[in-house]
Protein backbone atom coordinates (compact mmCIF):
# COMPACT_ATOMS: atom_id res chain seq x y z
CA UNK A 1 -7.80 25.57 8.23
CA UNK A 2 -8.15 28.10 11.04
CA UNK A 3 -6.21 31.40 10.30
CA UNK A 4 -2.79 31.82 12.02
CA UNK A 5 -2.38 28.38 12.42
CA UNK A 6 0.17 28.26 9.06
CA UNK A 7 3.35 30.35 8.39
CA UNK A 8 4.93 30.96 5.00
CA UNK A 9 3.78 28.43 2.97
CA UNK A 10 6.65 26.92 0.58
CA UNK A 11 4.86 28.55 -2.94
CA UNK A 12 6.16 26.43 -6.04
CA UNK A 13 8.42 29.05 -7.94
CA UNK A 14 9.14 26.93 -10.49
CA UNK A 15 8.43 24.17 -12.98
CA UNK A 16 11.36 22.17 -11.26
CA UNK A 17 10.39 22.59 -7.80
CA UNK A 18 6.87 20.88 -8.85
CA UNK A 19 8.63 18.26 -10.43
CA UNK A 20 10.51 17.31 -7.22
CA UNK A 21 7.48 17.50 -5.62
CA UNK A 22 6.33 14.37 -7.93
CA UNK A 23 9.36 12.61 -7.67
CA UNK A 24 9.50 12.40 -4.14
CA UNK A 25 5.39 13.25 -2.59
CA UNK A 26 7.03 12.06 0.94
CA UNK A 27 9.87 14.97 1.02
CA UNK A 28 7.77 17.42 0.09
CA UNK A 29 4.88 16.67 2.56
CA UNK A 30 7.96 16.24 5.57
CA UNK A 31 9.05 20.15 3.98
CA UNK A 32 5.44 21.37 4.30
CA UNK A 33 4.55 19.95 7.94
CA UNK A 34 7.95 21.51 9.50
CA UNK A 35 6.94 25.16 7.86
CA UNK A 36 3.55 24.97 9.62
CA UNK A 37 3.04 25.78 12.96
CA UNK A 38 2.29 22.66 15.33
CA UNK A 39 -1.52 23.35 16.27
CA UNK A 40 -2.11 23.20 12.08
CA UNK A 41 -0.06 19.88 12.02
CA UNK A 42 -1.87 18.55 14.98
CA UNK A 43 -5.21 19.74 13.55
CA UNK A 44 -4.14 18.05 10.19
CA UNK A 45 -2.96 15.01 11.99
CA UNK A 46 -6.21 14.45 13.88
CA UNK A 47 -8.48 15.34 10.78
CA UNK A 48 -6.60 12.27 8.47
CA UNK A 49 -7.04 9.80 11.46
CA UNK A 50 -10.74 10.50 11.26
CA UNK A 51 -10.58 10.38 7.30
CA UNK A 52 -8.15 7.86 7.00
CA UNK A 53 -10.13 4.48 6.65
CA UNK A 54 -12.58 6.14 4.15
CA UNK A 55 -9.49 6.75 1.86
CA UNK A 56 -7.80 3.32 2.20
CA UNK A 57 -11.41 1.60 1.56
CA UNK A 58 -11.69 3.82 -1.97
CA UNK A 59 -8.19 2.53 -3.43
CA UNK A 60 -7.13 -0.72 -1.23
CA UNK A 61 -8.80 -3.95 -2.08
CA UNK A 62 -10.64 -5.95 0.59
CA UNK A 63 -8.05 -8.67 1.71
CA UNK A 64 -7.27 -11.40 4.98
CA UNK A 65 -3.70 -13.07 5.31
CA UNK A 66 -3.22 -16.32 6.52
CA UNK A 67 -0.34 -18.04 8.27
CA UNK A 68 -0.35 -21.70 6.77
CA UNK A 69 2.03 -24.84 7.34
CA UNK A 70 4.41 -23.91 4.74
CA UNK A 71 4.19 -20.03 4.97
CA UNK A 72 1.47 -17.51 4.15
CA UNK A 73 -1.61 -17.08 2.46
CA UNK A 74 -2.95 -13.80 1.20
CA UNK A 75 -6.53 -13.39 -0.37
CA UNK A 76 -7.37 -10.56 -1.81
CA UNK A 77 -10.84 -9.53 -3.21
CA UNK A 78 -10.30 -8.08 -6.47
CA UNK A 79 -14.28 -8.42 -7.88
CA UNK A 80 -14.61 -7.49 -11.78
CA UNK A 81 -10.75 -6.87 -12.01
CA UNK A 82 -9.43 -7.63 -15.33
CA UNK A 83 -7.29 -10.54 -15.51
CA UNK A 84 -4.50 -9.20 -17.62
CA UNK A 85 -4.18 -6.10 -15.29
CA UNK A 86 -3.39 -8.14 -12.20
CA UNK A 87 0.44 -7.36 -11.47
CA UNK A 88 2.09 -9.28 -8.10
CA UNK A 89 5.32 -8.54 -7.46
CA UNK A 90 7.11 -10.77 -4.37
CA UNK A 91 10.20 -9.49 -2.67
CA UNK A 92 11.49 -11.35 0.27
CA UNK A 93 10.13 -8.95 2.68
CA UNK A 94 6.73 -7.99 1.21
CA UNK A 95 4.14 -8.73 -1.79
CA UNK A 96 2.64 -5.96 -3.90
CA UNK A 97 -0.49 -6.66 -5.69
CA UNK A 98 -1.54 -4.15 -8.40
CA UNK A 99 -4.76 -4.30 -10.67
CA UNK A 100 -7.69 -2.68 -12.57
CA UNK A 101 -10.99 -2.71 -11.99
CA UNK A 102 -13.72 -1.47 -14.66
CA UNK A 103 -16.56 0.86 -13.79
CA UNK A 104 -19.52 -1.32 -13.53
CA UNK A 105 -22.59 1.77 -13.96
CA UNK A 106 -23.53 4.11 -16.29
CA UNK A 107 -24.49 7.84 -14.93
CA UNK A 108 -23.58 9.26 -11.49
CA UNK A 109 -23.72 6.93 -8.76
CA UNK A 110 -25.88 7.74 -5.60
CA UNK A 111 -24.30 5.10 -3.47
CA UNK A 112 -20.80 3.94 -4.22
CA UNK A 113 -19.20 1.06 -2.23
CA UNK A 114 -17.66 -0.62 -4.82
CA UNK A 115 -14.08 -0.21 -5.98
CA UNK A 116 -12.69 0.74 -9.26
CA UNK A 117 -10.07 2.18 -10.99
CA UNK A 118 -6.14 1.22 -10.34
CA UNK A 119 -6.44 -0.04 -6.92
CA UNK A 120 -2.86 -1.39 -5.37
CA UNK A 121 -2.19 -3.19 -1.83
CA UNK A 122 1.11 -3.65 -0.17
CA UNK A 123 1.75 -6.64 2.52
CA UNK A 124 4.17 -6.54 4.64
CA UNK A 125 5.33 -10.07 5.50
CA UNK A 126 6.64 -11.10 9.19
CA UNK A 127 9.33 -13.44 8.12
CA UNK A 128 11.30 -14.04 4.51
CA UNK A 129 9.84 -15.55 1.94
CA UNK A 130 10.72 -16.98 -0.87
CA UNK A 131 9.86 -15.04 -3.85
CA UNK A 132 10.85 -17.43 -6.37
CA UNK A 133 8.54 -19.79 -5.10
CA UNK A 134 5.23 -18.00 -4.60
CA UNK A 135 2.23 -18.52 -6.58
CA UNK A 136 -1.00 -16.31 -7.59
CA UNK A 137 -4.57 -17.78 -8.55
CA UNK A 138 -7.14 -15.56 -9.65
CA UNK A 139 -10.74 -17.05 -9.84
CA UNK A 140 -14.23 -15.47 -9.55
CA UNK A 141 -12.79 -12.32 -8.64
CA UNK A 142 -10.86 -13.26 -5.79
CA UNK A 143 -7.03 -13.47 -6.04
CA UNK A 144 -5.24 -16.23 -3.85
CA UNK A 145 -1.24 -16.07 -3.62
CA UNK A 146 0.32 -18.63 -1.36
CA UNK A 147 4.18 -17.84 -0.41
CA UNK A 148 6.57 -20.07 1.47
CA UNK A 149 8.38 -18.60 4.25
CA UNK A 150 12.38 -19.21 4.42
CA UNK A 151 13.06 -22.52 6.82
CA UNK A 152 15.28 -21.16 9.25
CA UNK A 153 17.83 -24.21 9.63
CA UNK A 154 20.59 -23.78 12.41
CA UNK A 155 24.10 -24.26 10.98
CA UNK A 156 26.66 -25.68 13.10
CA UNK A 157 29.22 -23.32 14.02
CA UNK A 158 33.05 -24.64 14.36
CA UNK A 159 34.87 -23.30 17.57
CA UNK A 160 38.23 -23.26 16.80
CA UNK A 161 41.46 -23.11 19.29
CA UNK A 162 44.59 -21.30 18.76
């Protein structure tokens, strides 16, 4: 980063102010940008745009969502992923999908396209769904989860006189 650009750095003093950085990575990133100067957070800013794909493609699975009859479905490519490590969590707002996937190579890789390690993927759905009701299929390395949406059904409203 160009010289100048950054004033007083917050310096971790302490064992507890490094903790609160872990607890909450978001808080102290917001405390960091407002102590630089606003060329470095511009600078910063324009660099991750650049960057950013490159990151999500090394840690976010490969997926396409569908909008069916009866609600959504999500299918996410999760090749080599152990079964047991596969962790979906539905909330009526958005599905999380979690898993593990194995190194596949021995030795240092020269080209690396593949994924591996924890990778996790969050979807955020348009309408509610139901996440009692939605189901998860893994199969040759691809993961399909179907999950209803919430019928929206009018309900008749009684206007009352005095």
């Amino acid at each position: 980063m160009p010289e100048g650009l950054v004033k007083n750095l917050p310096v971790v003093e302490d064992i507890y102010q490094l903790i609160e950085a872990v607890r909450d990575p978001k808080k102290a990133v917001r405390e960091l940008l407002e102590e630089m100067e606003p060329e470095a957070v511009e600078a910063l800013r324009e660099a991750l745009h650049e960057i950013y794909p490159t990151i999500r493609a090394s840690v976010a699975p490969h997926a396409d969502v569908y909008k069916t009859d009866k609600g959504y479905r999500i299918v996410v490519e999760l090749p080599g992923a152990d079964p047991d490590s596969i962790d979906v969590k539905a909330y009526e707002d958005r599905i999380e999908v979690a898993a593990r996937i194995p190194k596949r190579g021995e030795g240092t890789p020269i080209i690396r396209e593949t994924i591996t390690g924890e990778v996790r993927r969050t979807f955020q759905m348009p309408k509610e769904i139901i996440p009692d009701e939605v189901e998860a299929v893994f199969e040759h390395g691809v993961l399909v989860i179907d999950a209803p949406i919430v019928e929206e059904k009018p309900v008749k409203v009684e206007v009352k006189t005095p």
